[in-house]
Structure formats: C-alpha cells, structure tokens
N, C-alpha and C. Protein backbone atom coordinates (compact mmCIF):
# COMPACT_ATOMS: atom_id res chain seq x y z
N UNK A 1 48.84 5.17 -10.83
CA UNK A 1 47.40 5.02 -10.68
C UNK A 1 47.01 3.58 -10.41
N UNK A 2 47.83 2.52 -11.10
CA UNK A 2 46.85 1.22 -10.99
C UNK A 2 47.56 1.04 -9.35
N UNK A 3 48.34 0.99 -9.01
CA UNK A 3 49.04 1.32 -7.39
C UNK A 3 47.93 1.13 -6.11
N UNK A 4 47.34 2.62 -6.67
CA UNK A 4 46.16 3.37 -6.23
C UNK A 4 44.88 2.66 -6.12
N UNK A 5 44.48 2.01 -7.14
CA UNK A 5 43.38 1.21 -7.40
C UNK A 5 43.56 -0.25 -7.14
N UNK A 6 44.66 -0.85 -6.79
CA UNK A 6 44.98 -2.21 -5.74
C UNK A 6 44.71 -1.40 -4.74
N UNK A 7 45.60 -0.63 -3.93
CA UNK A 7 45.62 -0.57 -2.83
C UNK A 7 43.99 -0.42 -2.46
N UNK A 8 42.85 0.13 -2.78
CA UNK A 8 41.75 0.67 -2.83
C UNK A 8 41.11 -0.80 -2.62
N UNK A 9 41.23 -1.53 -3.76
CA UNK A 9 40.78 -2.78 -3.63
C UNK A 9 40.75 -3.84 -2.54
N UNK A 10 42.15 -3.66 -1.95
CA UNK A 10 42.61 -4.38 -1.15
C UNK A 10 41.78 -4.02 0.35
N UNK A 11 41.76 -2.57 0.33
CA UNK A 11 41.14 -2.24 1.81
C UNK A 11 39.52 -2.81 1.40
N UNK A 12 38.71 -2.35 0.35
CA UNK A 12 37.57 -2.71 0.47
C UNK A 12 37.25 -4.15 0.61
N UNK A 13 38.34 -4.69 0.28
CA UNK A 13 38.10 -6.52 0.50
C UNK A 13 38.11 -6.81 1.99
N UNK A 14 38.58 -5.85 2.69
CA UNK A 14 39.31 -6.11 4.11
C UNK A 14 38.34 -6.26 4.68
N UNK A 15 37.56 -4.97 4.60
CA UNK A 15 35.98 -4.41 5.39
C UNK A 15 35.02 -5.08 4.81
N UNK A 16 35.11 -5.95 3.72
CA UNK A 16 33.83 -6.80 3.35
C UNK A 16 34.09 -8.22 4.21
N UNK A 17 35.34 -8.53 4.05
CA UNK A 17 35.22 -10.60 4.32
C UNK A 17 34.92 -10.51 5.49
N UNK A 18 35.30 -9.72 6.52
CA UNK A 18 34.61 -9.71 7.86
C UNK A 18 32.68 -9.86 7.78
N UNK A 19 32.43 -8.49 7.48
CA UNK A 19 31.07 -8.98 7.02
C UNK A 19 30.21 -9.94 7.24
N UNK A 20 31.04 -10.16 5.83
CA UNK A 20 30.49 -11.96 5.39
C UNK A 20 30.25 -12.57 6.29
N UNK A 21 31.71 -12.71 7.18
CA UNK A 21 31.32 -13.67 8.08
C UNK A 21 30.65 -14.24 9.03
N UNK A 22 30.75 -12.66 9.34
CA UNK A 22 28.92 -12.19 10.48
C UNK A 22 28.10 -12.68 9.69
N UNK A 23 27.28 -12.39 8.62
CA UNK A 23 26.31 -12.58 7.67
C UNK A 23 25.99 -14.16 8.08
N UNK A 24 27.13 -15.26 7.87
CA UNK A 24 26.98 -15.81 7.78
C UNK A 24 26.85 -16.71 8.95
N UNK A 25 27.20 -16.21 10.20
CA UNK A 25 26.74 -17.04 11.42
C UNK A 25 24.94 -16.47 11.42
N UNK A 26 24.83 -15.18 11.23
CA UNK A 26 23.45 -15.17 11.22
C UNK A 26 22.39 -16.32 10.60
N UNK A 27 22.72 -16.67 9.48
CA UNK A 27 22.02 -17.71 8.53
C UNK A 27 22.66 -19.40 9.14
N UNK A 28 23.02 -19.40 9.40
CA UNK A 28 23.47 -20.85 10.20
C UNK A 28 22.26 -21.76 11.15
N UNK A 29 21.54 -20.65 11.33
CA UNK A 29 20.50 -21.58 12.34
C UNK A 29 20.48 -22.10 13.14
N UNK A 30 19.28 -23.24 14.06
CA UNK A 30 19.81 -23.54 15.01
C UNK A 30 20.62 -24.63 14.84
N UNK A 31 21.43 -25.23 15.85
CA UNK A 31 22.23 -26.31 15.86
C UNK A 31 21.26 -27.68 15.66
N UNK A 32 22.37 -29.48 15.61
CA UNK A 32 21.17 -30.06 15.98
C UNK A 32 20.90 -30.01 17.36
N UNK A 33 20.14 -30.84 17.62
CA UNK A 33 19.73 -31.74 19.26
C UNK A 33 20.50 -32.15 19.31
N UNK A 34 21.89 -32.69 19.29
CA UNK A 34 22.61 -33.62 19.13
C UNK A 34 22.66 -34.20 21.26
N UNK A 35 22.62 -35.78 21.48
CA UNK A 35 22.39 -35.93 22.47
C UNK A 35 21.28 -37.03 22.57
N UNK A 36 20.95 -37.74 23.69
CA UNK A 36 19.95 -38.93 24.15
C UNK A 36 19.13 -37.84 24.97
N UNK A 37 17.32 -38.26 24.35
CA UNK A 37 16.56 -37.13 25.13
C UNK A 37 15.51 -38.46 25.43
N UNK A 38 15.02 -38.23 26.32
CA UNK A 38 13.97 -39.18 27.32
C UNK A 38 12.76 -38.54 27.66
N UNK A 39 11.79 -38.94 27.27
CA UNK A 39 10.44 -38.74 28.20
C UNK A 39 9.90 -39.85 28.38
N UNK A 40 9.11 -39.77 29.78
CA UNK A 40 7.94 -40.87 30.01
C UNK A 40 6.48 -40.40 30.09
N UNK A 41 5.79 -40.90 29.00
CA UNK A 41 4.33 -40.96 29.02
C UNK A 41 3.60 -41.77 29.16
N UNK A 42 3.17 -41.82 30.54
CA UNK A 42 1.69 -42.61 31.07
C UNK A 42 3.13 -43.38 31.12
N UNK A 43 2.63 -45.20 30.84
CA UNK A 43 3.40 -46.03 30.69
C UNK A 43 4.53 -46.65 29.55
N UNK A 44 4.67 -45.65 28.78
CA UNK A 44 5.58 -46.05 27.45
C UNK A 44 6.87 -44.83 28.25
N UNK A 45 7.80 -45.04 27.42
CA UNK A 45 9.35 -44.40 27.32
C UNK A 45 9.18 -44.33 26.06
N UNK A 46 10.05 -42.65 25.63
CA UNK A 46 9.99 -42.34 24.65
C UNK A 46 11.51 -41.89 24.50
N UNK A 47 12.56 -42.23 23.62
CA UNK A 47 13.95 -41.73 23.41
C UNK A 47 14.07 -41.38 22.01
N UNK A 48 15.18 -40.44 22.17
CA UNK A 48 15.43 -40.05 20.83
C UNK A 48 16.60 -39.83 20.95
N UNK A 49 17.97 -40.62 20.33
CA UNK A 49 18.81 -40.80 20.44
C UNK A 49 19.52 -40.08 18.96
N UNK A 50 19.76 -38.64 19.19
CA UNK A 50 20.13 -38.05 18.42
C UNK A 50 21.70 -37.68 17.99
N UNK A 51 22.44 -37.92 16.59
CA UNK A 51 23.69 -37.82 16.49
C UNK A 51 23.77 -37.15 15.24
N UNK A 52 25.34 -36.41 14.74
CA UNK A 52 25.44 -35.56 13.84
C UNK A 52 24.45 -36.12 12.74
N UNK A 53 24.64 -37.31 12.37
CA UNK A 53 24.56 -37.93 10.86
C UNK A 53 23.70 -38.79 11.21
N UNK A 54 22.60 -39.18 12.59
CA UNK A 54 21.42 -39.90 11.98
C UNK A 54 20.79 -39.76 13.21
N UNK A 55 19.59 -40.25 13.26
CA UNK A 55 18.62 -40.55 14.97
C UNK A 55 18.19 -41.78 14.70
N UNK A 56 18.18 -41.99 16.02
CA UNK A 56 17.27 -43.46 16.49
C UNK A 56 16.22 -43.12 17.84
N UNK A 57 15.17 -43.48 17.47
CA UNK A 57 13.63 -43.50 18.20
C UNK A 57 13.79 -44.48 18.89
N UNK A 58 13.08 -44.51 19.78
CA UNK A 58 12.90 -46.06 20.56
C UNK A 58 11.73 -45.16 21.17
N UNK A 59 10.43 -46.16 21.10
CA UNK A 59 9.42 -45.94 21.74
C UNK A 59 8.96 -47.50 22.64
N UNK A 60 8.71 -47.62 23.64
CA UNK A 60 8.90 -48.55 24.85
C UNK A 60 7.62 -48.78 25.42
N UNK A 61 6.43 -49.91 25.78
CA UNK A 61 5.54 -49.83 26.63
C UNK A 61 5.28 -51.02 27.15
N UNK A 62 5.81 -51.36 28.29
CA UNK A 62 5.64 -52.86 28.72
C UNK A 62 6.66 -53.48 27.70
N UNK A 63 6.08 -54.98 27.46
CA UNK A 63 6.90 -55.83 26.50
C UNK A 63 6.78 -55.21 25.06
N UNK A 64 6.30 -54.48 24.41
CA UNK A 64 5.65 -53.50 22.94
C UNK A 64 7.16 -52.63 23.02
N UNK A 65 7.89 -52.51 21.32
CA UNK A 65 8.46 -52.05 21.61
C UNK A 65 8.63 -51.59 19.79
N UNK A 66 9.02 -49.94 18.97
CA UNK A 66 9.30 -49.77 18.13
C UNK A 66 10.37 -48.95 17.81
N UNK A 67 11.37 -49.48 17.12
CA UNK A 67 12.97 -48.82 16.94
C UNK A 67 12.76 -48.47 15.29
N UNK A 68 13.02 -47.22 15.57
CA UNK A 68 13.27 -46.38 13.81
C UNK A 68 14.71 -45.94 13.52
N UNK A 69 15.41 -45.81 12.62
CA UNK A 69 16.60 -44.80 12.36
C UNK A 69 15.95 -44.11 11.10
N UNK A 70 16.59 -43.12 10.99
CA UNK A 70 16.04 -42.48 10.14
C UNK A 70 17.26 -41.17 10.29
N UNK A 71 17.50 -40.40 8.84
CA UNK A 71 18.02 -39.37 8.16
C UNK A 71 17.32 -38.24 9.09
N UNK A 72 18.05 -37.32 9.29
CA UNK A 72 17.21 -35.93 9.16
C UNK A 72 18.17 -34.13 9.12
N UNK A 73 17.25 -33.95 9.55
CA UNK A 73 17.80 -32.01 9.02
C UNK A 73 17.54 -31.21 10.57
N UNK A 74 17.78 -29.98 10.16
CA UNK A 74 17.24 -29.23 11.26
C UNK A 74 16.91 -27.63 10.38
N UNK A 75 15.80 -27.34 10.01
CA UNK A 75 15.37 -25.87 9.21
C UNK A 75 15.72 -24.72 10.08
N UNK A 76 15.79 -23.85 10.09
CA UNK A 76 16.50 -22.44 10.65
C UNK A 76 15.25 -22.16 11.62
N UNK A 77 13.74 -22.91 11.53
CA UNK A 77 13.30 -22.32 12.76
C UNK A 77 12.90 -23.36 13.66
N UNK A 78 14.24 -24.16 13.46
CA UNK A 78 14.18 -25.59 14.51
C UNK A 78 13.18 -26.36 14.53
N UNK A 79 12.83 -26.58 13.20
CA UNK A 79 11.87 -27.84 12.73
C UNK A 79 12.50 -29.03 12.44
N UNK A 80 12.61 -30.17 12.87
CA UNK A 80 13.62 -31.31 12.53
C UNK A 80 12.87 -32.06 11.88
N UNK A 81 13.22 -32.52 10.48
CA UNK A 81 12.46 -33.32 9.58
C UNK A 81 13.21 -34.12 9.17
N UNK A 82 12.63 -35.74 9.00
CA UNK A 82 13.57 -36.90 8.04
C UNK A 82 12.46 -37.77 7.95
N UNK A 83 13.46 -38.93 7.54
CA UNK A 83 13.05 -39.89 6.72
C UNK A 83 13.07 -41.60 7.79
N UNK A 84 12.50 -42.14 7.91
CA UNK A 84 12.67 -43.31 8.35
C UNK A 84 13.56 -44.12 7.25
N UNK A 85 14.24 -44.73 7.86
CA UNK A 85 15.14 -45.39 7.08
C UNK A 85 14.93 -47.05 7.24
N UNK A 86 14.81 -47.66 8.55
CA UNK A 86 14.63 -48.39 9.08
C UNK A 86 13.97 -48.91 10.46
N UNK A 87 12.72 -49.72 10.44
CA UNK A 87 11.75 -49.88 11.08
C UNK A 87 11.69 -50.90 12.05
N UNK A 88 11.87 -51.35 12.97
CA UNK A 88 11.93 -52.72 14.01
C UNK A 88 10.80 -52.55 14.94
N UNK A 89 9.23 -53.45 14.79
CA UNK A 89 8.41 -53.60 15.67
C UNK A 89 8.30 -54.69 16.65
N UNK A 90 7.97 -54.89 17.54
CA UNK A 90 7.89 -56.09 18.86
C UNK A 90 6.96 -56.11 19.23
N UNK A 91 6.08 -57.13 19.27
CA UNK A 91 4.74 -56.83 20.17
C UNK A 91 3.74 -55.65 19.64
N UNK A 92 3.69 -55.08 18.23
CA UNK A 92 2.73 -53.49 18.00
C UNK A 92 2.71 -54.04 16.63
N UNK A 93 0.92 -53.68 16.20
CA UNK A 93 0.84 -53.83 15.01
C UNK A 93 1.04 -52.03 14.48
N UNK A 94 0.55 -51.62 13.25
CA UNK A 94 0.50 -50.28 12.79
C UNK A 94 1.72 -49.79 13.28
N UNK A 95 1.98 -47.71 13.52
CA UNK A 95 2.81 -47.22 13.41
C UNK A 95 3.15 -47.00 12.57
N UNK A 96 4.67 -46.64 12.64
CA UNK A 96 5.71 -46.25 11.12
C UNK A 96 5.86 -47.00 10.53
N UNK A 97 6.16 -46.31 9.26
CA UNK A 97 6.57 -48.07 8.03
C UNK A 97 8.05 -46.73 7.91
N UNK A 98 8.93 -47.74 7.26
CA UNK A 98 10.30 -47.19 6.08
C UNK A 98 9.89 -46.89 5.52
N UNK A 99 10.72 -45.18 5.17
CA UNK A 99 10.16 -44.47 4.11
C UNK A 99 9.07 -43.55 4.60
N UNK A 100 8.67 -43.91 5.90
CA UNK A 100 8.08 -42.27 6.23
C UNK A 100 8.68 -41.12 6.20
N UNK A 101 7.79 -39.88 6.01
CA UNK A 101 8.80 -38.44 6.12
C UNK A 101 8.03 -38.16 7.41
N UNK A 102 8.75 -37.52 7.98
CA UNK A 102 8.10 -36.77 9.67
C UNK A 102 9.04 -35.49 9.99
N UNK A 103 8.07 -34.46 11.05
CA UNK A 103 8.59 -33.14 10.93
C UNK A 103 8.25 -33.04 12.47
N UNK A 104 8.98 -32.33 13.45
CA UNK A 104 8.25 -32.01 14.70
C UNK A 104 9.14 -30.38 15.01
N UNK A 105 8.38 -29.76 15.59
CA UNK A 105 9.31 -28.53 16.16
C UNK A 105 10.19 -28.88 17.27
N UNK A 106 11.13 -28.49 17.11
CA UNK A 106 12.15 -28.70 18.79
C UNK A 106 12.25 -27.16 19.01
N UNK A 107 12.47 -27.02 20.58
CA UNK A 107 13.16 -26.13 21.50
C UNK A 107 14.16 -26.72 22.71
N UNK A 108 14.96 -26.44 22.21
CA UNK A 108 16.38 -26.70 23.52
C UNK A 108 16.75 -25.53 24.50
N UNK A 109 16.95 -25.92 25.82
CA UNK A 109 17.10 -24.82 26.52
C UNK A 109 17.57 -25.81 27.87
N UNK A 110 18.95 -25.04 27.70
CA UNK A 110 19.76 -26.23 28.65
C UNK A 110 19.85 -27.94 28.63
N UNK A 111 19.35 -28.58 29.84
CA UNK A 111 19.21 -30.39 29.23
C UNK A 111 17.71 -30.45 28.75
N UNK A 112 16.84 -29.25 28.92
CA UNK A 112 15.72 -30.23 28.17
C UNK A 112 14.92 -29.77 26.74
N UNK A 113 14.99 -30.58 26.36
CA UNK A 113 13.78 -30.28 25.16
C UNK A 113 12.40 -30.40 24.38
N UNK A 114 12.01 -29.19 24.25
CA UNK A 114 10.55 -29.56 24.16
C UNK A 114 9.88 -29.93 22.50
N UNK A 115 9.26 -30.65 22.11
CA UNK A 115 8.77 -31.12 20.57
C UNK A 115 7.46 -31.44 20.64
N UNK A 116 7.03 -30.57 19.78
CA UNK A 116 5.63 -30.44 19.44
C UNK A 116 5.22 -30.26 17.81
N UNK A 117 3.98 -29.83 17.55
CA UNK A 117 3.83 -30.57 16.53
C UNK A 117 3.95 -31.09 15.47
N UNK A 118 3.98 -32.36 15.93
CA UNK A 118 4.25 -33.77 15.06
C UNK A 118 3.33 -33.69 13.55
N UNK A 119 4.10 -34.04 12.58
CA UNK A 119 3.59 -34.68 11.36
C UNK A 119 4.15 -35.64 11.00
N UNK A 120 3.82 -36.64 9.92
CA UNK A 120 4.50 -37.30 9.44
C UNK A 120 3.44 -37.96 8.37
N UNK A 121 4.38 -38.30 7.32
CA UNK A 121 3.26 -39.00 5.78
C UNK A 121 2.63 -39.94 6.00
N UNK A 122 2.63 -40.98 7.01
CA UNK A 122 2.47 -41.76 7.46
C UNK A 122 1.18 -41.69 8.38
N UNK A 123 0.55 -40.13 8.82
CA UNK A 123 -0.39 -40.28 9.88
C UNK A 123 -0.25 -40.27 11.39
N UNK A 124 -0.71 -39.39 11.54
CA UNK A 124 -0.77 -38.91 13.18
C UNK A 124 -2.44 -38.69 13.95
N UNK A 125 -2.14 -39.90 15.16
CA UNK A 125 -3.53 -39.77 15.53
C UNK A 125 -3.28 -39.16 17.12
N UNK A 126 -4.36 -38.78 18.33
CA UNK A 126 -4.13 -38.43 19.18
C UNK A 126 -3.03 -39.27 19.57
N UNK A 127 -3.28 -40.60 19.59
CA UNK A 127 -2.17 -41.39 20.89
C UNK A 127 -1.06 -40.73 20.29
N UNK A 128 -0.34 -40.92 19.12
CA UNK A 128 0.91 -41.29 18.66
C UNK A 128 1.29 -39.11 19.59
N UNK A 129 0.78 -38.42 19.17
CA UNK A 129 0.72 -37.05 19.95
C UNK A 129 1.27 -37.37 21.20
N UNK A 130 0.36 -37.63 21.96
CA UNK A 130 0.44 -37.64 23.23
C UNK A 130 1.86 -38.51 23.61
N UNK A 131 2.12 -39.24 22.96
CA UNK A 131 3.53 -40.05 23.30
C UNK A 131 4.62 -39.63 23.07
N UNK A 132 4.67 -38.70 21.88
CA UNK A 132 6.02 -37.88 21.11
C UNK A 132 6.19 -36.57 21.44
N UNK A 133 5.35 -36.07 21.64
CA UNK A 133 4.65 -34.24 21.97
C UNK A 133 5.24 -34.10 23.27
N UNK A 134 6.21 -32.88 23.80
CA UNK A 134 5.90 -32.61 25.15
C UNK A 134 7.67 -32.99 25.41
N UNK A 135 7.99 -32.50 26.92
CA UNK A 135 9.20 -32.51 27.33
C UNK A 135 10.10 -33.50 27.77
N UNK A 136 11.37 -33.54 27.08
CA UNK A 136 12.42 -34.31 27.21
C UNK A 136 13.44 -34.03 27.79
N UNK A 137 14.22 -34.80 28.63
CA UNK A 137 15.32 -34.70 29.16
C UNK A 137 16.99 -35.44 29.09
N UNK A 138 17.54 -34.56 28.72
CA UNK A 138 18.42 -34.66 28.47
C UNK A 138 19.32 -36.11 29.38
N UNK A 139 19.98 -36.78 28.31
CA UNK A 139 20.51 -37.74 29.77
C UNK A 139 22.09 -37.67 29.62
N UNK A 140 22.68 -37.95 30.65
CA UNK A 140 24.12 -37.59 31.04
C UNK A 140 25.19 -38.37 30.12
C-alpha cells in the first residue's frame, strides 16, 4: 500500500509543477523598457536611458540642461515608478529635487514607446507634461 500512495504522489506532483509554471509566467508582467528612448518636444530632447538596475533622464533645451538617476520598478500594468536618486541642473531653476517619487504609464510596441500620465511628489505642471508625455523612439 504505501508503494501505491508514493507512486500516486509522485504522478500528482508531475501534473502540478508544470502548472505552476504556467501560473507563473502569467504573473510576471510586463518586462522593463530596458533600452535608450528619445523624444523631441518643441525645442528640448527628452531621453530616458533605461537599464536592468537603474535609469537616467536627461532632459535638454538649448544650453538648459537636467540629469536624474533614479531607482525604479515596473507594476504588472506597466506603470514604471521610482525614486530620484540623484539630481544635476545647468542653466534651470525648479524641477526635480532627490528623493522625488514619480510614476508614468509605458507602452512598448516594437522600437517605440509611448508614456503618459506623469506623476510625481514633487509636482507636475502642464510644461513638465508636455515634455515627458507622448512618443519615444527607440535608438539603435
């Protein structure tokens, strides 16, 4: 009998770990952005220089120029949220300080991607929208 009741065991383990494993690409979510994404608005450049383990911003307008790194995540319905970590302004008063939190939606679809709306603890007014909001392209 106990023979009987391994062997029993053994098959039902068989037909579950598979399962699982499905289960578990389902819950995985989306990937990151991982990649350099570019837009130009009006006269600024906007990059987002995205990698496994951190991003860097660069926002560009004429001689004006603001570089962030910052932590972040990606939530299962491709909301990317972090933290500024570190802040470098040129020529621009206001903006981000260190230690902001910020959230934007992404959609990827092939090289480009689209991000829309922006939050962050820090305050969001039309301009900062209009500069971050809207489609990016992927660069080679």
């Amino acid at each position: 009998m106990p023979r009987r009741t391994l062997a029993a065991l053994v098959v039902a383990l068989l037909c579950v770990v598979p399962g699982l494993a499905e289960d578990k690409k389902k819950t995985d979510g989306p990937k990151k952005p991982v990649g350099t994404w570019t837009r130009s608005a009006g006269d600024a450049k906007v990059t987002f220089a995205i990698k496994a383990d951190g991003l860097r911003i660069t926002i560009a307008r004429g001689e004006a120029k603001i570089e962030a790194d910052a932590d972040y995540g990606v939530s299962k319905d491709g909301t990317l949220f972090g933290r500024l970590n570190k802040v470098t302004k040129s020529g621009i008063e206001g903006g981000p300080s260190e230690g902001d939190l910020f959230s934007f939606s992404t959609k990827v679809e092939k090289d480009k991607m689209t991000i829309g709306d922006l939050k962050s603890s820090g305050g969001v007014n039309d301009d900062a929208r209009q500069l971050v909001e809207g489609d990016y392209e992927k660069g080679k």
